[in-house]
Protein backbone atom coordinates (compact mmCIF):
# COMPACT_ATOMS: atom_id res chain seq x y z
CA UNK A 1 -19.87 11.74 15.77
CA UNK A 2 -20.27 13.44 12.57
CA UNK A 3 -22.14 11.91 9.51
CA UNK A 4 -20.25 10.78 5.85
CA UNK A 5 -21.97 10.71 2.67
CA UNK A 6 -24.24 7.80 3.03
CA UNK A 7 -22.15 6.65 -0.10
CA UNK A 8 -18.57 6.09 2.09
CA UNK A 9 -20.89 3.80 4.16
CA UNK A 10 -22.09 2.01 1.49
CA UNK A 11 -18.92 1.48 -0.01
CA UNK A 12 -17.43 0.43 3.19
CA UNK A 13 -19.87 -2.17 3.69
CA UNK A 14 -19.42 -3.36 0.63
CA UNK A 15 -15.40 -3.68 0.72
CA UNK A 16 -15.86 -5.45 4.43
CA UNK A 17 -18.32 -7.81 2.62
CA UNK A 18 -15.63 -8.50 -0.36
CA UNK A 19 -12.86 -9.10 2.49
CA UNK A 20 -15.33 -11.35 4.47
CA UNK A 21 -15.57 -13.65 1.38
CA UNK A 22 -11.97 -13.49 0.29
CA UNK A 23 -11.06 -14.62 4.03
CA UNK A 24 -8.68 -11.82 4.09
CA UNK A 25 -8.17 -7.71 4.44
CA UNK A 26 -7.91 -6.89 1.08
CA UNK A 27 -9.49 -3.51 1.57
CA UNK A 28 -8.14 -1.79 4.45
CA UNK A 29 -10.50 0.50 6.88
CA UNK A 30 -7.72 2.17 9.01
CA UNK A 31 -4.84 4.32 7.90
CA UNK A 32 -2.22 6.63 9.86
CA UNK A 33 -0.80 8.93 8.29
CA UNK A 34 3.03 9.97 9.50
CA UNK A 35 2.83 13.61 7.45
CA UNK A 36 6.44 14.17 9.60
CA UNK A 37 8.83 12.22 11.56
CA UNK A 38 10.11 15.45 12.84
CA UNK A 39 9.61 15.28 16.79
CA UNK A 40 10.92 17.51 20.02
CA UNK A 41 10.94 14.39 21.81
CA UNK A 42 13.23 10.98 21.84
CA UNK A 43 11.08 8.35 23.26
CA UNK A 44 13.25 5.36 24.08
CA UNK A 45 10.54 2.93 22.36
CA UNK A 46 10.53 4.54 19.11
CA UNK A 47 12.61 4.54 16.30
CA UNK A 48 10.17 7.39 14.21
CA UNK A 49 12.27 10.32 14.82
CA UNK A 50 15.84 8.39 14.12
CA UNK A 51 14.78 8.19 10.71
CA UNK A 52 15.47 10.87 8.47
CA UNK A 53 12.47 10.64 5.79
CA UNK A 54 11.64 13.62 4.40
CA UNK A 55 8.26 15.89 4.70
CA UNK A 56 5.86 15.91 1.58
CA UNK A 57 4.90 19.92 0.42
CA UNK A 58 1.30 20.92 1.28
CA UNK A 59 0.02 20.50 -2.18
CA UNK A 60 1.47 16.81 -2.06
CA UNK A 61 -0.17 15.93 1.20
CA UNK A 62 -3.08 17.16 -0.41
CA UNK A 63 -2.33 14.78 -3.36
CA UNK A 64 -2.44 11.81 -0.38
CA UNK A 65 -5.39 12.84 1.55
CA UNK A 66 -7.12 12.89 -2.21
CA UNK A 67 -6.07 9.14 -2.78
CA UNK A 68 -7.00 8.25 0.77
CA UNK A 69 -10.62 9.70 0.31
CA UNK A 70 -10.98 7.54 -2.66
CA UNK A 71 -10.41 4.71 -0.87
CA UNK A 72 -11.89 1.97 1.23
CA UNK A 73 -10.17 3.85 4.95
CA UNK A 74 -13.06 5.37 6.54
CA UNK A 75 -11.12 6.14 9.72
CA UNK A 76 -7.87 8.50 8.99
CA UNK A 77 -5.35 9.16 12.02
CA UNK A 78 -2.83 12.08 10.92
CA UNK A 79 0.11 11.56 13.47
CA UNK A 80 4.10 11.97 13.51
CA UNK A 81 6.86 12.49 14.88
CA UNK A 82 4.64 14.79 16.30
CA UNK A 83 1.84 16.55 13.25
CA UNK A 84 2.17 19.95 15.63
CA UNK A 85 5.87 20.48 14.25
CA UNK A 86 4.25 21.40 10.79
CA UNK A 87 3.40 25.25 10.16
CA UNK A 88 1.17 24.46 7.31
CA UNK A 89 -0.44 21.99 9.84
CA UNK A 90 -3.90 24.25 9.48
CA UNK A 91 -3.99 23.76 5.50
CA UNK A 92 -3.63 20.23 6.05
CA UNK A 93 -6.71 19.61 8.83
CA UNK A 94 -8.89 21.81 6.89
CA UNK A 95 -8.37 19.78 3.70
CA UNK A 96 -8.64 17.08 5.92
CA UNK A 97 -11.89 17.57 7.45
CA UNK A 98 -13.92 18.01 3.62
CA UNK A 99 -12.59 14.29 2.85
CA UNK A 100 -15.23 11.43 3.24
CA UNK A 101 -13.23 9.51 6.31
CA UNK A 102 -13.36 10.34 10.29
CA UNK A 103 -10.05 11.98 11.48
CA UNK A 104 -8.34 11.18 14.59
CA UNK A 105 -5.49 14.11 15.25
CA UNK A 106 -1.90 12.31 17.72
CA UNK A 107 0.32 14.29 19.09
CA UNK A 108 2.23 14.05 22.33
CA UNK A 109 1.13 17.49 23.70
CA UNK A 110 4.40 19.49 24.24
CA UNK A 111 3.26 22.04 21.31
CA UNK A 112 -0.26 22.42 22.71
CA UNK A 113 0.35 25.68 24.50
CA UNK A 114 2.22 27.06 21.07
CA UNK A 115 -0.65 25.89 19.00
CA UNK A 116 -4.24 27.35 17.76
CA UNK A 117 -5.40 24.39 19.09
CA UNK A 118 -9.49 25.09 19.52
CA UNK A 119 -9.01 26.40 15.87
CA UNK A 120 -7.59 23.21 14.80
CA UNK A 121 -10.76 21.53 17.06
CA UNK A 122 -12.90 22.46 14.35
CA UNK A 123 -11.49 20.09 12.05
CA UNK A 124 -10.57 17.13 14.12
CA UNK A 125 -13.09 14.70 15.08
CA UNK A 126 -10.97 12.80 18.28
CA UNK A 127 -7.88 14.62 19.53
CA UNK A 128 -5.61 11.81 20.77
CA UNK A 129 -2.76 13.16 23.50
CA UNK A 130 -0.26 10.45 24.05
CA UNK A 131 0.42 11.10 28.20
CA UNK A 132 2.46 8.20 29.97
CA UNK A 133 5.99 8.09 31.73
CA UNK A 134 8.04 7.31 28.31
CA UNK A 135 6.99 10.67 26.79
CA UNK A 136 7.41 12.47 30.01
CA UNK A 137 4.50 14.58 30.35
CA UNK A 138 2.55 13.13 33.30
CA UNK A 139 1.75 16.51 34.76
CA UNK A 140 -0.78 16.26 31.34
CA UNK A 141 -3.30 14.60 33.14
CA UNK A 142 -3.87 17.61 35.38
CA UNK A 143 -4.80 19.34 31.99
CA UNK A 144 -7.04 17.14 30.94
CA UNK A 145 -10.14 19.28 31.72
CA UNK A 146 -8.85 22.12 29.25
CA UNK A 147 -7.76 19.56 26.79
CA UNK A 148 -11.89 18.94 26.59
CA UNK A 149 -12.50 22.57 25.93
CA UNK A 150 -10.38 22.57 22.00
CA UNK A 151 -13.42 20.59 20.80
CA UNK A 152 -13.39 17.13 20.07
CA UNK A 153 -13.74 14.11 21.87
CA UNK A 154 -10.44 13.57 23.43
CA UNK A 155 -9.12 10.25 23.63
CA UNK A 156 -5.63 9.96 25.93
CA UNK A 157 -3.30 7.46 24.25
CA UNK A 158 -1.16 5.42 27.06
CA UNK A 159 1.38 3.60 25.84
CA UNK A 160 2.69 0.94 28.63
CA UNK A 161 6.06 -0.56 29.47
CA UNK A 162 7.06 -3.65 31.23
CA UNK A 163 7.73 -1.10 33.97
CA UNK A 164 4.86 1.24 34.04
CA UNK A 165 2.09 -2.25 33.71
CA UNK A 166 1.26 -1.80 37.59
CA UNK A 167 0.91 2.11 37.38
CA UNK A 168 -1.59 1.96 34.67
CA UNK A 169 -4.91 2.45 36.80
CA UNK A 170 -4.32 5.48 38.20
CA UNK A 171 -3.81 7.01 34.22
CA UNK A 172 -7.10 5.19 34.24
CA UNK A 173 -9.13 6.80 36.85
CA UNK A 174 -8.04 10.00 36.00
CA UNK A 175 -9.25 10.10 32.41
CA UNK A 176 -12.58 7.85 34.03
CA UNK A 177 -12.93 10.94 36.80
CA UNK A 178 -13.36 13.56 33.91
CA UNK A 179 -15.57 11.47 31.56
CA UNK A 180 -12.82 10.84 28.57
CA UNK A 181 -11.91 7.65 26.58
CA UNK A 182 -8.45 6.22 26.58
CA UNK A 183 -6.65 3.89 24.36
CA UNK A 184 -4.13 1.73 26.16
CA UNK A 185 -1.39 0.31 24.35
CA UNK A 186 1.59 -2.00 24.97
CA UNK A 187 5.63 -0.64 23.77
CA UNK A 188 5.94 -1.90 21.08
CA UNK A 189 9.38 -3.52 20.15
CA UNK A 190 10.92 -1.34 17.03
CA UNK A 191 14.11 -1.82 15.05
CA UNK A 192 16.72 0.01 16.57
CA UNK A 193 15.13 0.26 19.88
CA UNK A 194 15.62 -1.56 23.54
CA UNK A 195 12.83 -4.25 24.34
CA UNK A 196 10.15 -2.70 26.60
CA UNK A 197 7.22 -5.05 25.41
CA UNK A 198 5.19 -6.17 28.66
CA UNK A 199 4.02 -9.26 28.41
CA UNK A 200 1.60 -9.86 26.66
CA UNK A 201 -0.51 -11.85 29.11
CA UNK A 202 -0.12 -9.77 31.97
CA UNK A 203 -1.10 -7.08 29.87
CA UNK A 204 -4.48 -8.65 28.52
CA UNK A 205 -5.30 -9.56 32.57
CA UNK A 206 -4.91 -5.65 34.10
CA UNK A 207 -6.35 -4.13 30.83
CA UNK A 208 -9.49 -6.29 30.98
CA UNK A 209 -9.66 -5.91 35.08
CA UNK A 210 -9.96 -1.62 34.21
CA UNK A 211 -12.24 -1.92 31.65
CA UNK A 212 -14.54 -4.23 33.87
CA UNK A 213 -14.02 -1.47 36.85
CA UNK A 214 -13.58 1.78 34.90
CA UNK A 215 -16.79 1.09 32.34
CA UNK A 216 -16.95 3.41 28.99
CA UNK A 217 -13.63 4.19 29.67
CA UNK A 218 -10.73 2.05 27.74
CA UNK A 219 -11.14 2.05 24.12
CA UNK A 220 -9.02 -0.88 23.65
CA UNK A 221 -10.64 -3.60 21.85
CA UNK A 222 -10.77 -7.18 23.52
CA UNK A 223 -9.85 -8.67 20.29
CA UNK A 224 -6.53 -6.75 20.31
CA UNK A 225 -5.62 -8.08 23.58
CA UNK A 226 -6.36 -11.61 22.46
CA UNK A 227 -4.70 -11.13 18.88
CA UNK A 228 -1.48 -10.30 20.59
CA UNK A 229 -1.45 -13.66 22.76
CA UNK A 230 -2.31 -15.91 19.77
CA UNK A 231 0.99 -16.89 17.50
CA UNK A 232 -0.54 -14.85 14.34
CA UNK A 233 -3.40 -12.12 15.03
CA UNK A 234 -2.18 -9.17 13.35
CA UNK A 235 -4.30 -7.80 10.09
CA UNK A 236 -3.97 -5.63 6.63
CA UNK A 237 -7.06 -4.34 7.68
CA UNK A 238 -4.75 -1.03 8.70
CA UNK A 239 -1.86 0.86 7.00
CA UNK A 240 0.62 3.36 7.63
CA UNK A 241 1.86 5.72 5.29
CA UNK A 242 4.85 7.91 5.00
CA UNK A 243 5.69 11.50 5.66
CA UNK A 244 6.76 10.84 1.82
CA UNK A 245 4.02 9.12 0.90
CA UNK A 246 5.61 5.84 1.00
CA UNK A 247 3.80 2.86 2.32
CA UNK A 248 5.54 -0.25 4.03
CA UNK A 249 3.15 -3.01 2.64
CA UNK A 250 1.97 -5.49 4.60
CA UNK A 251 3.05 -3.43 7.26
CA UNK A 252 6.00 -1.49 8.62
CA UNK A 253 7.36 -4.20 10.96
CA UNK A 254 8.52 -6.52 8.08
CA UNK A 255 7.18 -5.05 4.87
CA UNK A 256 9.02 -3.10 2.04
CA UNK A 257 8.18 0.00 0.28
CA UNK A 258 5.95 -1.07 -2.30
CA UNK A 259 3.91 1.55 -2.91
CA UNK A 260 3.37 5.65 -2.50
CA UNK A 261 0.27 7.56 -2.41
CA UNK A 262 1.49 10.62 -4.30
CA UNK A 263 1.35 8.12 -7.53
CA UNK A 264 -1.67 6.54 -9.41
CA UNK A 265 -4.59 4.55 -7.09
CA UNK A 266 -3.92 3.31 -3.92
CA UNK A 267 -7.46 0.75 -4.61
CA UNK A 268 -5.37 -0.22 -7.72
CA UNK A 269 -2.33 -0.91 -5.84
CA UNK A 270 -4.45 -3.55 -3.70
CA UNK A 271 -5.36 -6.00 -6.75
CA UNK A 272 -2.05 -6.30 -7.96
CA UNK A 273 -0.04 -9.86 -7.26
CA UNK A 274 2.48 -7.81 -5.46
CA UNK A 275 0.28 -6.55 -3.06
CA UNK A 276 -1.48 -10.05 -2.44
CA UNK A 277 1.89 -11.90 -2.15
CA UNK A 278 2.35 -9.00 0.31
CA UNK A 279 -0.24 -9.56 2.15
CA UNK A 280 0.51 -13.74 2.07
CA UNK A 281 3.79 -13.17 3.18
CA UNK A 282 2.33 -11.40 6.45
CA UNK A 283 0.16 -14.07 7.53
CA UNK A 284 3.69 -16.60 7.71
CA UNK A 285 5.62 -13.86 10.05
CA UNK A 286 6.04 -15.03 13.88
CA UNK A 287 7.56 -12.04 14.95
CA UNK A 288 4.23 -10.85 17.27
CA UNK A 289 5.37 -7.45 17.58
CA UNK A 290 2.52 -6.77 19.10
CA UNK A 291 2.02 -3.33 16.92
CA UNK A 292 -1.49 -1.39 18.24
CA UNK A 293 -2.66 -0.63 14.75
CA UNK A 294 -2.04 -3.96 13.14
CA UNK A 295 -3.50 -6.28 16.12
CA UNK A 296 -6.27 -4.10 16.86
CA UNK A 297 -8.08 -3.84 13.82
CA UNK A 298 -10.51 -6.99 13.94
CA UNK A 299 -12.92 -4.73 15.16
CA UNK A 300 -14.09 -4.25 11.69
CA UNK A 301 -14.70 -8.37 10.95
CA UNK A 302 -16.02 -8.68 14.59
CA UNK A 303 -18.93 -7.16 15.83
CA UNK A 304 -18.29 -8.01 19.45
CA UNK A 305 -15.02 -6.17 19.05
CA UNK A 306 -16.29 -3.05 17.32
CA UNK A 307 -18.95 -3.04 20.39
CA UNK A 308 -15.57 -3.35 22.86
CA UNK A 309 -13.45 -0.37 21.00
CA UNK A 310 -16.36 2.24 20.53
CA UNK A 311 -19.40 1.68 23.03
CA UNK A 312 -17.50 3.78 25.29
CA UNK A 313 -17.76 6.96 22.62
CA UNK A 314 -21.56 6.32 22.95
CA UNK A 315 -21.90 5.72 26.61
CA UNK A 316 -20.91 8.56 29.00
């Protein structure tokens, strides 16, 4: 893992102190970043690619990575759609990579072979390849060796259905056998989509079974996998902006456009009453979508759940 300015660490210690005594995420640590919704792929538990929002120019993704260097997200995941559909996609990762956050790089791997993808390496610091039956690309796994050769630390991103719960260890092994890290992760239930959440319990039981037997393998924090079986355990801690720039604020399950990166301080943004009735209004909702990003990221309030997410990127 590469170093920041000691400065960004600092600073993030700080805003995790100021959201420890507030007794809520003011500051958030984790962003993606959508920079297209533009996909060759129609995964039946996403709704991303039936939306028609538009793609920002270079210069005014540049304008966004600016804001999100000045912020309090130390951990920056540039995903889609799928981020391999964009030609200036090289621009963008070497900008990218001079900005004082780490960057995680998703993509669902069908543009791999079309891609300078060990040139890209250079600028990514964990390549995340979404491989499981709903994006149809299971033969990936046999890959997974020259995947490892681009650069990074690869981290395979398995997203699991109510179906595909009792084939989930064998993804498992596989990515054990060759000494990489996945993240597993439940289907979400999106607007617009059909309902392939597993449940939740179920899911907590096998998940915590394969990190027991596959060690240093699952990524998966514990604390997500009791956050999504408690009535409210979902956090501001993480955001999700736009391929415009747009953010959904408190998140994009039930919040509203309230903000966009392209215009004036995102850190600004966060003081204002808006935002904290925003973030008020979140802690009332009972929907438990069950959304990765938003129930996940208690690893940055809870040490034992930072240990569970990222021991396994420091124990081979």
């Amino acid at each position: 893992m590469r170093r920041l300015p000691m400065e960004k660490y600092l600073k993030t210690a700080y805003y995790a102190f100021v959201n420890y005594a507030a007794r809520e995420s003011i500051y958030p640590f984790y962003a993606s970043f959508k920079v297209t919704h533009r996909c060759g792929l129609r995964c039946s538990f996403c709704n991303v690619w039936m939306e028609k929002t538009p793609d920002l120019s270079t210069e005014e993704v540049f304008k966004v990575l600016d804001n999100i260097g000045n912020s309090s997200i130390i951990l920056l995941s540039l995903e889609g759609g799928d981020p391999l559909m964009r030609k200036d996609l090289g621009e963008i990762l070497k900008y990218a990579h001079k900005k004082p956050f780490y960057l995680f790089f998703t993509t669902n791997g069908h543009l791999i072979d079309k891609r300078p993808m060990s040139e890209y390496g250079k600028y990514i610091d964990y390549l995340h390849i979404s491989i499981d039956e709903g994006h149809g690309n299971l033969e990936f796994f046999d890959r997974l060796e020259e995947f490892q050769s681009f650069g990074p630390e690869i981290c395979i991103q398995i997203v699991v259905t109510r179906d595909t719960l009792d084939a989930l260890e064998e993804k498992v092994k596989r990515v054990h056998d060759v000494g990489a890290r996945t993240v597993v992760m439940p289907a979400t239930h999106l607007d617009g989509t059909d309902n392939y959440y597993p449940d939740p319990k179920k899911f907590r039981r096998e998940v915590l079974r394969l990190k027991k037997k596959y060690k240093n393998t699952i990524t998966t924090p514990r604390g997500f996998l009791d956050n999504i079986n408690r009535p409210h355990g979902c956090s501001t801690s993480s955001i999700i902006i736009d391929s415009d720039g747009g953010l959904f604020y408190p998140c994009r399950t039930v919040g509203k456009r309230l903000y966009n990166f392209t215009e004036g301080s995102f850190m600004d943004f966060l003081k204002t009453e808006e935002a904290k009735k925003a973030r008020e209004e979140m802690k009332k909702c009972t929907r438990r979508c069950g959304w990765y990003q938003y129930f996940a990221t208690d690893v940055f309030a809870s040490p034992l759940s930072f240990v569970s997410s990222f021991s396994p990127y420091f124990f081979k």
